[in-house]
Every structure is written in C-alpha cells, then in structure tokens.
Protein backbone atom coordinates (compact mmCIF):
# COMPACT_ATOMS: atom_id res chain seq x y z
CA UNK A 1 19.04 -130.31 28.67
CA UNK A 2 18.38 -132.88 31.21
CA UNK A 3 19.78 -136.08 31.94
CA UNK A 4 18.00 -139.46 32.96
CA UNK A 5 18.83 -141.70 36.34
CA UNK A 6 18.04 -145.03 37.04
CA UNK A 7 17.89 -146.20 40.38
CA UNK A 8 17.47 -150.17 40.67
CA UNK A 9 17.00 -152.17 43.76
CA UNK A 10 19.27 -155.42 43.18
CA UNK A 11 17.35 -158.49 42.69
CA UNK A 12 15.96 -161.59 45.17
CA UNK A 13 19.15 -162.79 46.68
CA UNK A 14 19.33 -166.20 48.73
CA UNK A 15 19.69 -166.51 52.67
CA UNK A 16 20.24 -170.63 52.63
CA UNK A 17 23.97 -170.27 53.63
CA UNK A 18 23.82 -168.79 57.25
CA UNK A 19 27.91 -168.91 57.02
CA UNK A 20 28.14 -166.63 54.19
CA UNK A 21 28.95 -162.91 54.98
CA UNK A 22 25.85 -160.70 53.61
CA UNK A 23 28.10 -159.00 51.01
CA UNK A 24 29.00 -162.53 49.35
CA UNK A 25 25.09 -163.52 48.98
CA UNK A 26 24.16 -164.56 46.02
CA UNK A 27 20.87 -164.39 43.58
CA UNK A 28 18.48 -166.44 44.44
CA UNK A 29 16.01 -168.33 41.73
CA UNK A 30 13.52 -165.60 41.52
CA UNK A 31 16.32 -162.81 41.37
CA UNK A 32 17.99 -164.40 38.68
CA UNK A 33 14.53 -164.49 37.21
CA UNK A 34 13.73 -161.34 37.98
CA UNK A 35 16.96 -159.56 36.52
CA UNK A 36 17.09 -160.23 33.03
CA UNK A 37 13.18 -159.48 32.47
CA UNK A 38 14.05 -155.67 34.15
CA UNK A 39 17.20 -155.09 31.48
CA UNK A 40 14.85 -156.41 29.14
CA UNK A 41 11.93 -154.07 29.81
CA UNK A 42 14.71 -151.44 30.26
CA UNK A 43 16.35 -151.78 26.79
CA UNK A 44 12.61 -152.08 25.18
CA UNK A 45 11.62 -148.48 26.90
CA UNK A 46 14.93 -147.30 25.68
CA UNK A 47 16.34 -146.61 28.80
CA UNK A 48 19.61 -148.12 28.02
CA UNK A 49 22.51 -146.17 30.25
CA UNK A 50 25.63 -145.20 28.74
CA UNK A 51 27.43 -145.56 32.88
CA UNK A 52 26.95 -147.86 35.92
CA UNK A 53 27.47 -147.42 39.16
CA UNK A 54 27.41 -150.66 41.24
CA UNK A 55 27.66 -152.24 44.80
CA UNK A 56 30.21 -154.40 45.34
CA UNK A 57 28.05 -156.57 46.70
CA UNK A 58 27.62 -159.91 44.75
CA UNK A 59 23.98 -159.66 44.29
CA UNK A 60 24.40 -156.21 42.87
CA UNK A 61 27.28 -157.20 40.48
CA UNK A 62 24.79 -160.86 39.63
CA UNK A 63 21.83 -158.22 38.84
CA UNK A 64 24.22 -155.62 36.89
CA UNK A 65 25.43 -159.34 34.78
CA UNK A 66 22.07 -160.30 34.08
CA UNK A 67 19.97 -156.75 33.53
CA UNK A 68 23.06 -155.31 31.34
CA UNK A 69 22.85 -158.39 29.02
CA UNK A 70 19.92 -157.28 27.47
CA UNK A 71 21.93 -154.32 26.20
CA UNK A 72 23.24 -154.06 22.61
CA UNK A 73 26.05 -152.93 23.69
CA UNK A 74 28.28 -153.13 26.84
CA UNK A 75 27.89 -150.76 29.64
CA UNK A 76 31.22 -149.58 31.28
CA UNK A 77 30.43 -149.77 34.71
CA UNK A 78 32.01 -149.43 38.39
CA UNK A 79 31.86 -151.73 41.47
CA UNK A 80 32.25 -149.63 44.07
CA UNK A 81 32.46 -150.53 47.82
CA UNK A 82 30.95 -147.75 49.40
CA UNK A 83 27.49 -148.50 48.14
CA UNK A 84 27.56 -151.31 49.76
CA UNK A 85 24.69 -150.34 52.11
CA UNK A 86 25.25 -146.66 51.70
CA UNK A 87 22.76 -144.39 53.30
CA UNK A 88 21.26 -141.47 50.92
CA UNK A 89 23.99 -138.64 50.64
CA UNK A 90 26.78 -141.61 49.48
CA UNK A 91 24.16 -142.77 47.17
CA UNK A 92 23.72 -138.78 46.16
CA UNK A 93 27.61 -138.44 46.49
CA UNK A 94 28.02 -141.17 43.93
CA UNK A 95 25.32 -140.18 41.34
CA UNK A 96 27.10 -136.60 41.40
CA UNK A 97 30.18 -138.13 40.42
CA UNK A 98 28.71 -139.80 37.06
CA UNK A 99 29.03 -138.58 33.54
CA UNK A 100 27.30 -139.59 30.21
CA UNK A 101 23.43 -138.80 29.55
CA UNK A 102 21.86 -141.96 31.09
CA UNK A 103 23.21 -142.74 34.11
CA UNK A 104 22.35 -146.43 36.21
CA UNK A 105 23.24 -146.97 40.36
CA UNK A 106 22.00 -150.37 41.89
CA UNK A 107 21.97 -150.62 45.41
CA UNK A 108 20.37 -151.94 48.70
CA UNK A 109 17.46 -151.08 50.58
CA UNK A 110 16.92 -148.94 52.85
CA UNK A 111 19.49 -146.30 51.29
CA UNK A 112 17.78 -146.93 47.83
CA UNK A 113 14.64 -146.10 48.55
CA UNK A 114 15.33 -143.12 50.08
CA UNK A 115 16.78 -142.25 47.36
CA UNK A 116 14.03 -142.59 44.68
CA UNK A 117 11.93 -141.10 47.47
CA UNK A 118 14.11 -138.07 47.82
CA UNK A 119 15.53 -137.30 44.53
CA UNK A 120 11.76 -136.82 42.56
CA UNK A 121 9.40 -133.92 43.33
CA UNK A 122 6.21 -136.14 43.24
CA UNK A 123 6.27 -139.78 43.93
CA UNK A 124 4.87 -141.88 41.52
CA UNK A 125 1.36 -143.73 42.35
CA UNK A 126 2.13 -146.94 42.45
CA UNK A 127 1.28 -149.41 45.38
CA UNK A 128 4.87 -150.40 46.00
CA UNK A 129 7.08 -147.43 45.46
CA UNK A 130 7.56 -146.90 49.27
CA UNK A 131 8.68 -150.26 49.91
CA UNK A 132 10.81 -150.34 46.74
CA UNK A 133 11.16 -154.27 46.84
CA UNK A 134 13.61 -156.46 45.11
CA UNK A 135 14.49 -155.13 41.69
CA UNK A 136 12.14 -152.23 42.12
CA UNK A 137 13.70 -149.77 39.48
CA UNK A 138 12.52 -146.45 38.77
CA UNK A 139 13.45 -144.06 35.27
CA UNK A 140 13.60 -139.91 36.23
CA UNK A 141 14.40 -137.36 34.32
CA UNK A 142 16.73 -135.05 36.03
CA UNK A 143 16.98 -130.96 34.55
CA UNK A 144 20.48 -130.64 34.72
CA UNK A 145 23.44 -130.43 32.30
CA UNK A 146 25.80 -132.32 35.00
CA UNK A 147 25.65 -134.91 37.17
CA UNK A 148 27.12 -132.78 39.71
CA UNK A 149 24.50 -130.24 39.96
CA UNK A 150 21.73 -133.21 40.48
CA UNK A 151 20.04 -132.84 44.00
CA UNK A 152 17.07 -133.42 45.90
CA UNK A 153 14.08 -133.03 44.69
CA UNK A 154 14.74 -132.10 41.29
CA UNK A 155 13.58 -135.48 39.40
CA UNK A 156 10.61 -136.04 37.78
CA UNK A 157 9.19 -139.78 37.21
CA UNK A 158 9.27 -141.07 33.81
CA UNK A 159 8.96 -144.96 34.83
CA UNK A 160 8.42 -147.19 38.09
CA UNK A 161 8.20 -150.39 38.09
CA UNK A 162 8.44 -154.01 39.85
CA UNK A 163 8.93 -157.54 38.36
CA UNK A 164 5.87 -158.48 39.34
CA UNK A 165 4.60 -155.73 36.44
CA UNK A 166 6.14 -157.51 33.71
C-alpha cells in the first residue's frame, strides 16, 4: 500500500502594489499562465488528488482555482492559515493530518522546498529541484497506509517538474 503526495510551489504572483500585504498578492500574468498548464499536465499523468491542503494565501488559493480546474471532478480542499509561510515540520504536521490516497499541499518557498527536499530518499536530477521555483511541483510515492505515519525520508520520486517543462 502506499499513498502519493504532491507538493506544489504556488505560481508567479505580482509585486506592482507595494501597499498590498504579502498574503493578499495576487497571480501575476505568467502565474496565471503557469497554473492551469501544471493541473493540466497533472490530470494527463493521472495524478489527480482526491484532498487539498492550501495556504491561505491568495496566490495559493488563485493557483489551487486554476490547477484544480483541469480536474474532472472537484477536489474538496482546505485553506488553512498556518501554511502560510510554514517552515518544514507545519508543512509535515499538515500532510500527517490528510486522508484519501492522493493527497495535494501548495505552499511557499523556502518551507516547500525543504519539504520535497526532505520528505524523498533521493532527489530527483533535475537542474531546478533545489531552487523549486514558482509552480515547481513534484509527484512521490509515499509507503505508508496513513498519512500519519508519512515522515522524512520515506518518498520516492515519481515526477518533478517546472512550467518551463511543459
């Protein structure tokens, strides 16, 4: 039995307002670009999850609205504020807590990456996984029956990818 994780970096967002707070930033042009061709690739590979778990930042809930729709069905998913630049163990807290088979977190740099870095015995070989940039979503198989019992080092790389791939 194993289950499968998806960890996705939330898309381009835009810096022109200086007076917005960083939580209410938007997708920019590229990241809503960028978003829909990841659910897309995502849904082709069949790596459709059957849970969410999302920042509550706006450009993680704009990526979720635009990957997801590529989906044949909906997604429930969870906005939760304590993702919202969460550092490793509240990302690891949070992916414990899921349930379903196929499970999807997207979240902010630098917690993120440590993540993908942490959670998988062997990194995968390509050029940007240790910068995990915008979108940056990687597909690992985790041997477990529960979320709960998911834990460093224990995932193995089934997919990594950028936009720029596509």
């Amino acid at each position: 039995m194993s289950l499968k994780l998806i960890l996705t970096r939330h898309a381009k967002s835009d810096w022109g307002d200086p007076m917005l707070a960083d939580r209410d930033r938007p997708l920019n042009k590229r990241g809503r670009r960028d978003a829909p061709r990841i659910g897309a690739w995502l849904a082709s590979e069949g790596h459709v999850p059957d849970q969410a778990l999302i920042s509550a930042a706006r450009r993680t809930q704009e990526t979720w609205s635009l990957l997801s729709a590529a989906f044949a069905e909906d997604v429930p998913a969870t906005f939760l504020s304590e993702l919202y630049h969460a550092g490793p163990q509240g990302i690891l807290e949070a992916i414990q807590g899921g349930n379903g088979k196929t499970l999807i977190l997207i979240a902010h740099n630098p917690g993120i990456a440590e993540v993908a870095h942490r959670i998988l015995r062997n990194s995968p070989s390509h050029p940007r996984f240790y910068d995990y940039p915008t979108a940056a979503t990687l597909v690992c198989r985790i041997p477990a029956e529960r979320w709960d019992e998911a834990d460093w080092g224990m995932g193995e790389t089934l997919a990594f990818l950028t936009p720029h791939d596509l």
